[in-house]
N, C-alpha and C. Protein backbone atom coordinates (compact mmCIF):
# COMPACT_ATOMS: atom_id res chain seq x y z
N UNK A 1 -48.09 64.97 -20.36
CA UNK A 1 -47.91 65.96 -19.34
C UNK A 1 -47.18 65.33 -18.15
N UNK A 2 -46.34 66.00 -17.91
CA UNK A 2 -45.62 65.62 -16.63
C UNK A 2 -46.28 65.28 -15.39
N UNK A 3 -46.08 64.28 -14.78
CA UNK A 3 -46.98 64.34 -13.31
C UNK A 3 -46.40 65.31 -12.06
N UNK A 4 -46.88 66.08 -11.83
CA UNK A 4 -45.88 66.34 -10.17
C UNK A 4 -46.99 65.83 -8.93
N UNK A 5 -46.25 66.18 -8.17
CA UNK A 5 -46.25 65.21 -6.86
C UNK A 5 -45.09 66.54 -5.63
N UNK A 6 -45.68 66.66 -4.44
CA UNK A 6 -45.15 66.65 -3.69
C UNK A 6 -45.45 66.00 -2.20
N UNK A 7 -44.30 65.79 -1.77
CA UNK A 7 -44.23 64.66 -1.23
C UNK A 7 -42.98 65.18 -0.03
N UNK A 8 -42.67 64.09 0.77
CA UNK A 8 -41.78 64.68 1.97
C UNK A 8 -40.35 63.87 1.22
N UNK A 9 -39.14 64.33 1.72
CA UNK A 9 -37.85 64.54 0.77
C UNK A 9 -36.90 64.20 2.15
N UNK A 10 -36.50 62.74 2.14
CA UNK A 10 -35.83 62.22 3.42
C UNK A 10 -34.17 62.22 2.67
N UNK A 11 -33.00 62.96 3.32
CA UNK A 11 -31.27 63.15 3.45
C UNK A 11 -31.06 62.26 4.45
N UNK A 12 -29.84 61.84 3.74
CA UNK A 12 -28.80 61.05 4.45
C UNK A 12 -27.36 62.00 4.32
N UNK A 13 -27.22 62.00 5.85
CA UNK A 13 -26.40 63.38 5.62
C UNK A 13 -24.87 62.55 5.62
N UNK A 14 -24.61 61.13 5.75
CA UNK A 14 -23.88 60.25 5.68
C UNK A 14 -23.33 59.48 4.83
N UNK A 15 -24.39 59.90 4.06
CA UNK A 15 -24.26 58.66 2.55
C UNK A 15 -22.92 58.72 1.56
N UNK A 16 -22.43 57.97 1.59
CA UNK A 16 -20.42 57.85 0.95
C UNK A 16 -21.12 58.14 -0.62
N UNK A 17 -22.00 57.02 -0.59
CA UNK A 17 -21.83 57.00 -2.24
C UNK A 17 -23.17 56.35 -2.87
N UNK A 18 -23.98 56.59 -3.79
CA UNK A 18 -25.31 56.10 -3.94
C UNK A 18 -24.64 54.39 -4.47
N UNK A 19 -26.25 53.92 -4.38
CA UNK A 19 -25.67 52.34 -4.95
C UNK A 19 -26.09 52.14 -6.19
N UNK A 20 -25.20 51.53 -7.51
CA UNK A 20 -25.36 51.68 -8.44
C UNK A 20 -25.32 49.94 -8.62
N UNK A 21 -26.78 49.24 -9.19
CA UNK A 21 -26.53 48.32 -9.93
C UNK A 21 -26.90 48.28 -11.13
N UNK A 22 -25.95 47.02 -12.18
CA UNK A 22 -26.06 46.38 -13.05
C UNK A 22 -27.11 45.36 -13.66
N UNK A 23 -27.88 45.24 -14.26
CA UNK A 23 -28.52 44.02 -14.75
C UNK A 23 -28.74 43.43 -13.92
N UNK A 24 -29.38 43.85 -12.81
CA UNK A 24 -29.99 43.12 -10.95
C UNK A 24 -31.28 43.93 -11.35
N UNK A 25 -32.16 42.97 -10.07
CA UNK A 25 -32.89 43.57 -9.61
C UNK A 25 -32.75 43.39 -7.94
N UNK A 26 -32.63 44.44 -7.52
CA UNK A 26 -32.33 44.97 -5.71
C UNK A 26 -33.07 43.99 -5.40
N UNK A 27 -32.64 42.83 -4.25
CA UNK A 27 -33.56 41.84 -3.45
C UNK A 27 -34.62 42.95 -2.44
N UNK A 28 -34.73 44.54 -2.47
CA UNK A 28 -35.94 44.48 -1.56
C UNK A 28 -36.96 45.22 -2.54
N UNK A 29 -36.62 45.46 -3.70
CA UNK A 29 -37.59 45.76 -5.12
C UNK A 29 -38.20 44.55 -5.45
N UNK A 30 -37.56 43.63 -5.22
CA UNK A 30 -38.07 42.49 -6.16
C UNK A 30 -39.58 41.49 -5.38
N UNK A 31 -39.30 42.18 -3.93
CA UNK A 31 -40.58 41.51 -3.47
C UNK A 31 -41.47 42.45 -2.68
N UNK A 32 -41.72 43.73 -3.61
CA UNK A 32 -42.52 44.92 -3.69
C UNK A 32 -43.45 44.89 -4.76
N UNK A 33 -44.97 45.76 -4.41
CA UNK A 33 -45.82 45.81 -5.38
C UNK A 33 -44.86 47.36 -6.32
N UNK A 34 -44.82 47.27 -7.61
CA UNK A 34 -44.20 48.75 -8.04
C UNK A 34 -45.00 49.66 -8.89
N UNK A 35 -44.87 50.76 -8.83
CA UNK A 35 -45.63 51.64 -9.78
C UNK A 35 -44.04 52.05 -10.62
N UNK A 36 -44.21 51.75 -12.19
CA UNK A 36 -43.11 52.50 -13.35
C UNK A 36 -43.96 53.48 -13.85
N UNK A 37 -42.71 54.19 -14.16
CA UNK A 37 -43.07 55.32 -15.03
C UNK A 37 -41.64 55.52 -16.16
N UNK A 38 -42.38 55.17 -17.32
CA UNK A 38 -41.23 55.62 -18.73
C UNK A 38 -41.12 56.95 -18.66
N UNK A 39 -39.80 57.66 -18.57
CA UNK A 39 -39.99 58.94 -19.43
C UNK A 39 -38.98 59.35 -20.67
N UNK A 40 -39.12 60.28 -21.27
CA UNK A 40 -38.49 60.74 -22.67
C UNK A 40 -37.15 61.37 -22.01
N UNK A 41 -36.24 61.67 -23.23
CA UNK A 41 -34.94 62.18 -22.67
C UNK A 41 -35.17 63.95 -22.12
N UNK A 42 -36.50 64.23 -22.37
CA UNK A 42 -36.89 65.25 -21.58
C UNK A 42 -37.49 65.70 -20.07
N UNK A 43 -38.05 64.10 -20.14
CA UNK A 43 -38.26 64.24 -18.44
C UNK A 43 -39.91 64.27 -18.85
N UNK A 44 -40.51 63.98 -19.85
CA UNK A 44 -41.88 63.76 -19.77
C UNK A 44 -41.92 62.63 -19.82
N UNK A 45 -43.50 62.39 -18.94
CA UNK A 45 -43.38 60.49 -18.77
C UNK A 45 -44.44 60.39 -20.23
N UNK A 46 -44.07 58.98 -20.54
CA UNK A 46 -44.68 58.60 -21.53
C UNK A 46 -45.17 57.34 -21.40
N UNK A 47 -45.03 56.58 -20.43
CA UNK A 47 -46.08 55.23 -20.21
C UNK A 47 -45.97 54.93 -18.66
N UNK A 48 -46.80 54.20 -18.15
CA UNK A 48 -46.51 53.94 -17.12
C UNK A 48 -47.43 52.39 -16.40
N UNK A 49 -47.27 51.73 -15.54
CA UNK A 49 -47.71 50.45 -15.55
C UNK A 49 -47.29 50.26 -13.69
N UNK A 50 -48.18 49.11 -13.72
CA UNK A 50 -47.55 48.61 -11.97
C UNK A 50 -47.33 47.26 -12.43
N UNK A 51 -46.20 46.78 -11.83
CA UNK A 51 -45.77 45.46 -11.58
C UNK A 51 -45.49 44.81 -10.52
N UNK A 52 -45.32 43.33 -10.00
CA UNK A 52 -44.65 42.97 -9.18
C UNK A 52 -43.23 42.78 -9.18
N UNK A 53 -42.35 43.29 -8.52
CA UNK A 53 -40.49 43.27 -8.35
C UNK A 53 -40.56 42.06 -9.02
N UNK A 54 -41.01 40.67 -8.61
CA UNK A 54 -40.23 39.77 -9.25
C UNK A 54 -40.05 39.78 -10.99
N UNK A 55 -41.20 40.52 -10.98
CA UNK A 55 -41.20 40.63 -12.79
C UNK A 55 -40.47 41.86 -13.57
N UNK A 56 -39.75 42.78 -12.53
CA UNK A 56 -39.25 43.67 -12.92
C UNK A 56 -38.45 43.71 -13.93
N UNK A 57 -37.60 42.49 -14.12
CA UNK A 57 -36.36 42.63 -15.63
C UNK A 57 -37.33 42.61 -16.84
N UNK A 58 -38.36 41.63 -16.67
CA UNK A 58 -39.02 41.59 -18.28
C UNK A 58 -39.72 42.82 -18.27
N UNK A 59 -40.66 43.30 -17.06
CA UNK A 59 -41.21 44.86 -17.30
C UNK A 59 -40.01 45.71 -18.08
N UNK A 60 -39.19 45.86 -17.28
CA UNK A 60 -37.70 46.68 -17.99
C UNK A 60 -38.07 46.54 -19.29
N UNK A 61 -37.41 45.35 -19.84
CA UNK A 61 -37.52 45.33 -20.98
C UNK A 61 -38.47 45.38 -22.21
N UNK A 62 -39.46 45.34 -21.87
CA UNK A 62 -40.77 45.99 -22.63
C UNK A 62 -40.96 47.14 -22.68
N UNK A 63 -40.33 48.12 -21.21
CA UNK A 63 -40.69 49.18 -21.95
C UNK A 63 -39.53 50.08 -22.16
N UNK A 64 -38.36 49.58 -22.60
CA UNK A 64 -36.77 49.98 -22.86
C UNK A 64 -36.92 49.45 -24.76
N UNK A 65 -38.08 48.50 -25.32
CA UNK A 65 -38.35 48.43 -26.34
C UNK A 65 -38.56 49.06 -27.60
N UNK A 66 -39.38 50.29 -26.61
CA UNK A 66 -39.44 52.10 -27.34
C UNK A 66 -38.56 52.43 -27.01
N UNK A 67 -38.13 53.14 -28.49
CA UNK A 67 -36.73 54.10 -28.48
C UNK A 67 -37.21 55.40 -27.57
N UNK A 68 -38.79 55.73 -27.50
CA UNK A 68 -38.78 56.79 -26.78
C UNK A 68 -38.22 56.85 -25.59
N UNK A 69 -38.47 55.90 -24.97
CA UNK A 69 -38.11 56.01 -23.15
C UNK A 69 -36.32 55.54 -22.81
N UNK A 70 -36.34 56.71 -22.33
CA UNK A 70 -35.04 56.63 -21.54
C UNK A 70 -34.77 56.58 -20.53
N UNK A 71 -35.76 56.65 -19.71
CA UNK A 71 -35.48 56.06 -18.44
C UNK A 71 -36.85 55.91 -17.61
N UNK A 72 -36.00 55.27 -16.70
CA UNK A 72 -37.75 54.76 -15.99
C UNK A 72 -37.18 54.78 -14.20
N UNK A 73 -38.55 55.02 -13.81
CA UNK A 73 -39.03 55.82 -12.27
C UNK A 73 -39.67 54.50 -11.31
N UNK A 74 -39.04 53.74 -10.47
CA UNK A 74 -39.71 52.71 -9.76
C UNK A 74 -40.39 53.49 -8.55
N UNK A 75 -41.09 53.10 -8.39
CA UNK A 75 -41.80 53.73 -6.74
C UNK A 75 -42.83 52.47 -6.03
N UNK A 76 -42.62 52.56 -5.13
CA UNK A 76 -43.19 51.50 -4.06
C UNK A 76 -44.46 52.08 -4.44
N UNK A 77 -45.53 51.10 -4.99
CA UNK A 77 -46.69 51.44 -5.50
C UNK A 77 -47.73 52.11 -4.08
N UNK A 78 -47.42 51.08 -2.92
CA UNK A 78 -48.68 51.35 -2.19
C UNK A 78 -48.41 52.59 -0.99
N UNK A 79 -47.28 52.90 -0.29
CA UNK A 79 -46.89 54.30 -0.10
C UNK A 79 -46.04 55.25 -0.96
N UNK A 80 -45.60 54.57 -2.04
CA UNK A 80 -45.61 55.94 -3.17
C UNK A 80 -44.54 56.21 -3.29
N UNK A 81 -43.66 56.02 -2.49
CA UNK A 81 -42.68 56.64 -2.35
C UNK A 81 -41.53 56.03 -3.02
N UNK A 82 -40.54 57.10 -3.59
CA UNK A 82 -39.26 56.76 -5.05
C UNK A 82 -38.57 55.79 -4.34
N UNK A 83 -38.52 54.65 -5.40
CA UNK A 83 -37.59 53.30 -4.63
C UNK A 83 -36.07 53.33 -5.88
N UNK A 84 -36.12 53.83 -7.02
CA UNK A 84 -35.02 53.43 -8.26
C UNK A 84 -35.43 54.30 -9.33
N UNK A 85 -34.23 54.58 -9.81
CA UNK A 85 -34.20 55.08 -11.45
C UNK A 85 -33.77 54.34 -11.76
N UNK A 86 -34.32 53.67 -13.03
CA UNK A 86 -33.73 52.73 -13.97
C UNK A 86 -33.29 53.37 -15.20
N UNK A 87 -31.91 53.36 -15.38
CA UNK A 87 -31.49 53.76 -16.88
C UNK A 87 -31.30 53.02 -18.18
N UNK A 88 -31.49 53.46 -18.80
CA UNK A 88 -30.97 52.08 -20.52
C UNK A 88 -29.81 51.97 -20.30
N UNK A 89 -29.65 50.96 -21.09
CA UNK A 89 -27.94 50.62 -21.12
C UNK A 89 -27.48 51.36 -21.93
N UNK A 90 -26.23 51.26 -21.98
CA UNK A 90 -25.43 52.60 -22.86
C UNK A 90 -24.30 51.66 -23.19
């Protein structure tokens, strides 16, 4: 079952262009507590776990292991709030 959540929804009425990285992990993710969430190519979550940023590539990759999950949901575990979508590689 899907989780919802509402929550307050902060615009940048400035923003050129979102930031897209590669095979990084963002230096201010990486020294954050995180809450993941796997979900299916439908948008239902299907696992979910907390990590610390520094461990974020091997988390990635454990749960990019299942063909189910296609993408995954970072959120700053302790105010909650959406920090990254992580996509599979393509």
């Amino acid at each position: 079952m899907p989780c919802r959540q509402s929550h307050t929804i902060f615009l940048r009425e400035a923003l050129a262009r979102r930031a897209r990285c590669a095979d990084e992990v963002r230096s201010q993710l990486s020294i954050r507590l995180l809450s993941v969430c796997g979900y299916d190519p439908v948008g239902d979550m299907i696992t979910a776990d907390g990590v610390q940023g520094s461990a974020l590539t091997k988390f990635v990759d454990r749960f990019f292991a299942d063909p189910n999950v296609a993408y995954l949901d970072a959120r700053n575990a302790q105010p909650g709030c959406f920090a990254e979508r992580i996509d599979r590689r393509v």
